[in-house]
Structure formats: C-alpha cells, structure tokens
C-alpha atoms as a PDB file:
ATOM      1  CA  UNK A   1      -9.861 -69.547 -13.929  1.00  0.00           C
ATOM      2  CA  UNK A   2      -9.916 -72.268 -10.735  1.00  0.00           C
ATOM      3  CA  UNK A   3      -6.947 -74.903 -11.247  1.00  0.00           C
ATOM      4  CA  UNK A   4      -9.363 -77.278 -11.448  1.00  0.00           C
ATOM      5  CA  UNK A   5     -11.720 -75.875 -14.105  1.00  0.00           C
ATOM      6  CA  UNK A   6      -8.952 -75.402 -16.144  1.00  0.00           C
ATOM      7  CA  UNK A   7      -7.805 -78.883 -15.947  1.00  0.00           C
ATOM      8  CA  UNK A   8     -11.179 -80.174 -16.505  1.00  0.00           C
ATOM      9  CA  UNK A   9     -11.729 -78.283 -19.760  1.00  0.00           C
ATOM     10  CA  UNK A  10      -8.264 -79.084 -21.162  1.00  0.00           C
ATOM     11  CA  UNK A  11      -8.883 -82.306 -20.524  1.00  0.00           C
ATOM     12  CA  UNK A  12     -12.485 -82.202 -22.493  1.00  0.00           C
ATOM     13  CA  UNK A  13     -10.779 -80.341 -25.402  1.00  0.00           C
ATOM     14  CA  UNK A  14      -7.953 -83.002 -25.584  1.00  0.00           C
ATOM     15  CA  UNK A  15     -10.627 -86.024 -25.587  1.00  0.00           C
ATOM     16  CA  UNK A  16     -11.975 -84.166 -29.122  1.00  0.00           C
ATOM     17  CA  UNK A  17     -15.282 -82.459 -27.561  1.00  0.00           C
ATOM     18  CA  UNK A  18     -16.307 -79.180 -28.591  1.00  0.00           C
ATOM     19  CA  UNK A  19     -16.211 -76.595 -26.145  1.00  0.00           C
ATOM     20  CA  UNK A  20     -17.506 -72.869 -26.526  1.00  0.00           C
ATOM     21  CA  UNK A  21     -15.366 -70.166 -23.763  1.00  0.00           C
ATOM     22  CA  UNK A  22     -17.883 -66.898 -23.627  1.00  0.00           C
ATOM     23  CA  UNK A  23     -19.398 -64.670 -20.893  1.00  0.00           C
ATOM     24  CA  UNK A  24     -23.181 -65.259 -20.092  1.00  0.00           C
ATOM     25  CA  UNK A  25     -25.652 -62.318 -20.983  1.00  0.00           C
ATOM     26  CA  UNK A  26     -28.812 -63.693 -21.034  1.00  0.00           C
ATOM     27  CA  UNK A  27     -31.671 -66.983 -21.274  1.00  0.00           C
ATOM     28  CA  UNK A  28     -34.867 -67.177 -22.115  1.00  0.00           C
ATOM     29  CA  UNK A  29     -37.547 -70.249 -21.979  1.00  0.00           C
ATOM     30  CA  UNK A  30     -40.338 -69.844 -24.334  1.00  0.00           C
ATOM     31  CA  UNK A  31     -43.035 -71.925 -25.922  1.00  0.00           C
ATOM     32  CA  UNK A  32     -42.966 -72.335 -29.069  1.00  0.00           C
ATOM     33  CA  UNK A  33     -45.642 -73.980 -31.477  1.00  0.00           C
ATOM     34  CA  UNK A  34     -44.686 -75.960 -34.627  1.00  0.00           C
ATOM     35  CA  UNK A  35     -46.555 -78.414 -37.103  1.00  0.00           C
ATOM     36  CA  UNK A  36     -45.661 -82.132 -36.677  1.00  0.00           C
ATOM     37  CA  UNK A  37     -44.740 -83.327 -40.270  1.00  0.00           C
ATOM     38  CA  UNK A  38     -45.335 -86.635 -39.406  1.00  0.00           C
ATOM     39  CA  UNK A  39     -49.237 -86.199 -37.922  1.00  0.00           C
ATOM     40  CA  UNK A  40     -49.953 -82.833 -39.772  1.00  0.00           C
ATOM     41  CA  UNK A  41     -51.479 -81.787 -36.331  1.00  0.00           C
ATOM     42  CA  UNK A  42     -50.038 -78.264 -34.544  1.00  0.00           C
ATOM     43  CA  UNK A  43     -47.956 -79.333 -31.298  1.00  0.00           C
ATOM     44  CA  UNK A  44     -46.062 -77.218 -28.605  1.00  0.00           C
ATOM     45  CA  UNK A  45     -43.014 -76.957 -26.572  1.00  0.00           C
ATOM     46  CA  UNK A  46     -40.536 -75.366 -24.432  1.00  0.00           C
ATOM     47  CA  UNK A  47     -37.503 -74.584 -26.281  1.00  0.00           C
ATOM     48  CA  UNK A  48     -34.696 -72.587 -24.277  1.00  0.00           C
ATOM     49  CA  UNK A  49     -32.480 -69.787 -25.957  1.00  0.00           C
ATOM     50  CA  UNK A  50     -28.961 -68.304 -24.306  1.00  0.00           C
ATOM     51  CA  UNK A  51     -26.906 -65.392 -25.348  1.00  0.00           C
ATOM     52  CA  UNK A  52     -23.583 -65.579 -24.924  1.00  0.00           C
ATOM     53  CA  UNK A  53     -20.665 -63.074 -25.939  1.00  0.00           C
ATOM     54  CA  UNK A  54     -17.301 -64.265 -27.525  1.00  0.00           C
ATOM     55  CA  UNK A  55     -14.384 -62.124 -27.635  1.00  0.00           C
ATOM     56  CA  UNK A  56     -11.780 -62.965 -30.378  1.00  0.00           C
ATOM     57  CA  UNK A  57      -9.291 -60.856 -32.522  1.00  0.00           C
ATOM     58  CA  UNK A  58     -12.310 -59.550 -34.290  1.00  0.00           C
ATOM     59  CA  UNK A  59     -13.515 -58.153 -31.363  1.00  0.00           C
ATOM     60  CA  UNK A  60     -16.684 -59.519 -29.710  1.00  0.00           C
ATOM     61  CA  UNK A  61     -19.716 -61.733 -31.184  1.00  0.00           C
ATOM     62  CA  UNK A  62     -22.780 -62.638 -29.724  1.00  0.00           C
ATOM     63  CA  UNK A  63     -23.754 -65.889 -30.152  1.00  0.00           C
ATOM     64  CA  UNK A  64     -26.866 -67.681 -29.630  1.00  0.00           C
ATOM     65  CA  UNK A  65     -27.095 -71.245 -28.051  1.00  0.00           C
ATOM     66  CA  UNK A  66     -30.364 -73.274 -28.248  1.00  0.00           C
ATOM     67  CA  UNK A  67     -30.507 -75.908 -25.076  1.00  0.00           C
ATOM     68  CA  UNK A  68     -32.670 -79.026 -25.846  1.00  0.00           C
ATOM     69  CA  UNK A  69     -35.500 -79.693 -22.848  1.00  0.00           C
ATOM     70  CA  UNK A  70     -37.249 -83.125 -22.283  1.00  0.00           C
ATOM     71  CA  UNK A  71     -40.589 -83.098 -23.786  1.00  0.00           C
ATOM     72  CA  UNK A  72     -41.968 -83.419 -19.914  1.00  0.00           C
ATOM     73  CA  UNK A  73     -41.343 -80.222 -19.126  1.00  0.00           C
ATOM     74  CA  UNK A  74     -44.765 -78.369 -20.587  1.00  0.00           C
ATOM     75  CA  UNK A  75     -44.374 -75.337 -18.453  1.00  0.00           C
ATOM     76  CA  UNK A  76     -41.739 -72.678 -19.717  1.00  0.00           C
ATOM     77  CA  UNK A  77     -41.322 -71.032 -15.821  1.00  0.00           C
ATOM     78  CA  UNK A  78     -40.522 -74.216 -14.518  1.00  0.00           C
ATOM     79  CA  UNK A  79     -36.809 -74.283 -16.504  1.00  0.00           C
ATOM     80  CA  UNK A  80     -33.794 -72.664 -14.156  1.00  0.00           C
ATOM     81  CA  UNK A  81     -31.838 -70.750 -15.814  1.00  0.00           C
ATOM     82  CA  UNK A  82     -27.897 -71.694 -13.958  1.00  0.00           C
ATOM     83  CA  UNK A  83     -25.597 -69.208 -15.292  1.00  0.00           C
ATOM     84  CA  UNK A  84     -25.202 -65.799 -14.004  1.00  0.00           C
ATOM     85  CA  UNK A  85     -25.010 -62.054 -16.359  1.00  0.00           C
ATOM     86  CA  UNK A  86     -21.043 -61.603 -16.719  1.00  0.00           C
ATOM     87  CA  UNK A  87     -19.774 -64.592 -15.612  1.00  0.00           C
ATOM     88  CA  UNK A  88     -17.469 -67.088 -17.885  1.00  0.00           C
ATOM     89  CA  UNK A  89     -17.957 -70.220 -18.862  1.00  0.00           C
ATOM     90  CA  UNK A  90     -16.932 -72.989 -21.264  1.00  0.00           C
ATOM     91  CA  UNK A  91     -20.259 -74.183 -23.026  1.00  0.00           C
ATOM     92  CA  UNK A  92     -20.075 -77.675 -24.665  1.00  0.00           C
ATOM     93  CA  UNK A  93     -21.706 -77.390 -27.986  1.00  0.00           C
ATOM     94  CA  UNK A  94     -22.695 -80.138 -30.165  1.00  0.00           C
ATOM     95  CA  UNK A  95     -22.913 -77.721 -33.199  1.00  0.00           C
ATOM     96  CA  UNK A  96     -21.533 -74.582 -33.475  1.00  0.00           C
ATOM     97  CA  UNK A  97     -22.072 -72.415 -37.210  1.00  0.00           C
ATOM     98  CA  UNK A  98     -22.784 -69.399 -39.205  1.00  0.00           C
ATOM     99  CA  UNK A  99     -25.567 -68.175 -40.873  1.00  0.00           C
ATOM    100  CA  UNK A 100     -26.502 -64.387 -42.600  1.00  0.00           C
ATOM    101  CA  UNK A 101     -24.065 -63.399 -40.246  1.00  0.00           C
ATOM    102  CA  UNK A 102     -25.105 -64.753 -37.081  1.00  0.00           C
ATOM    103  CA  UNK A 103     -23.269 -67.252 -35.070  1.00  0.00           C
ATOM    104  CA  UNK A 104     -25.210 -70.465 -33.133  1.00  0.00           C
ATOM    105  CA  UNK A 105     -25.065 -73.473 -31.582  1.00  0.00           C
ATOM    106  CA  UNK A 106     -26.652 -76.180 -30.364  1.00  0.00           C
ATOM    107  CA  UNK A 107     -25.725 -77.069 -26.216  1.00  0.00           C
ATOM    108  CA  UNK A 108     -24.886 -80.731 -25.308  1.00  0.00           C
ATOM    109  CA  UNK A 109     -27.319 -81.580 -22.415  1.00  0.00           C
ATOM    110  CA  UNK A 110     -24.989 -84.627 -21.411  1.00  0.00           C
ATOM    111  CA  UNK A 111     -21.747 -82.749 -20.669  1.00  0.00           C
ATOM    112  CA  UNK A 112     -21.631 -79.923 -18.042  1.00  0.00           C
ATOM    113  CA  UNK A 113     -20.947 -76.512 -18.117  1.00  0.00           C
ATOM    114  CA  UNK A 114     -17.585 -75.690 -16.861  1.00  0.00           C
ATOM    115  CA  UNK A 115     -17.726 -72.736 -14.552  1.00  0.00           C
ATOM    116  CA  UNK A 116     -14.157 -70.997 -15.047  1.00  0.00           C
END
C-alpha cells in the first residue's frame, strides 16, 4: 500500500465513512428492465454490478457491489469499467449487508476509489 493511499483512507475511515478493502474480480454493465410504480409503464436502464473478494478470519467472501449510473447513460458498452482483475482497493460503500447468505453493497458515486 502507497504512503499516500494509506493516509488517504485512514483519513476517510476516521471522518466516519464507510470503506470496503477487497481485491477486484470482475464488472459487468447490463440493462435491466423494471416497471415504474409510479406510471405503471415498463422502463429501462443500465445498472452496473462488481465482484469483489474479501478476505477475513473466515476466510474469503465474495461480495457483490451495485454502482449507481446517471439515467443519461442508455447504452450499457459505453460504461468503463476502472479497476483491474487482482488488484486491491478500498471501495466506499454507502450500504454494505447480508442476505440468504450473500454479502452486498451499494458504491458511493461521490467518493473515489482508493487504489492501495
């Protein structure tokens, strides 16, 4: 971990934010179709999905991390895809839980992802 990552996520972590330390596997962008509640009428759009592996006393969990995209973006190929296959990182998460057994989170698009 760089001196200065390390400083920068400390100093997140001491501010109160919520930050996720994993290795990148994978991403996908998708489109995704869905019913508006409000209009009744069927809408679509891109929704992003990350894997990510956490290794803990248990041993290792995948996690899944959903990334929000602006409703602009209508075109799933058109969403880059930053991290690389093995590398670490410290995600900031705006929810992280646990459900059946599976572990996800939501990303915060406002904070950056802390290469380390």
């Amino acid at each position: 971990m760089s001196a200065s990552g390390e400083k920068q996520l400390l100093d997140a972590i001491l501010d109160g934010q919520l930050y996720l330390v994993a290795e990148y596997r994978a991403g996908l962008a998708t489109k995704r179709e869905f019913v508006d509640k409000v209009t009744g009428k069927a809408k679509e759009k891109v929704a992003v999905r990350h894997i990510i592996e956490v290794t803990g006393s248990a041993g290792i969990d995948s996690v899944t991390l959903f990334q929000g995209v602006p409703e602009t973006v209508t075109d799933p190929a058109t969403v880059k895809m930053e991290w690389q296959k093995g590398k670490r990182y410290a995600f900031p998460l705006v929810t992280l839980g646990r459900e059946k057994g599976k572990t996800s989170g939501l990303l915060d698009t406002n904070r950056g992802v802390i290469p380390l």
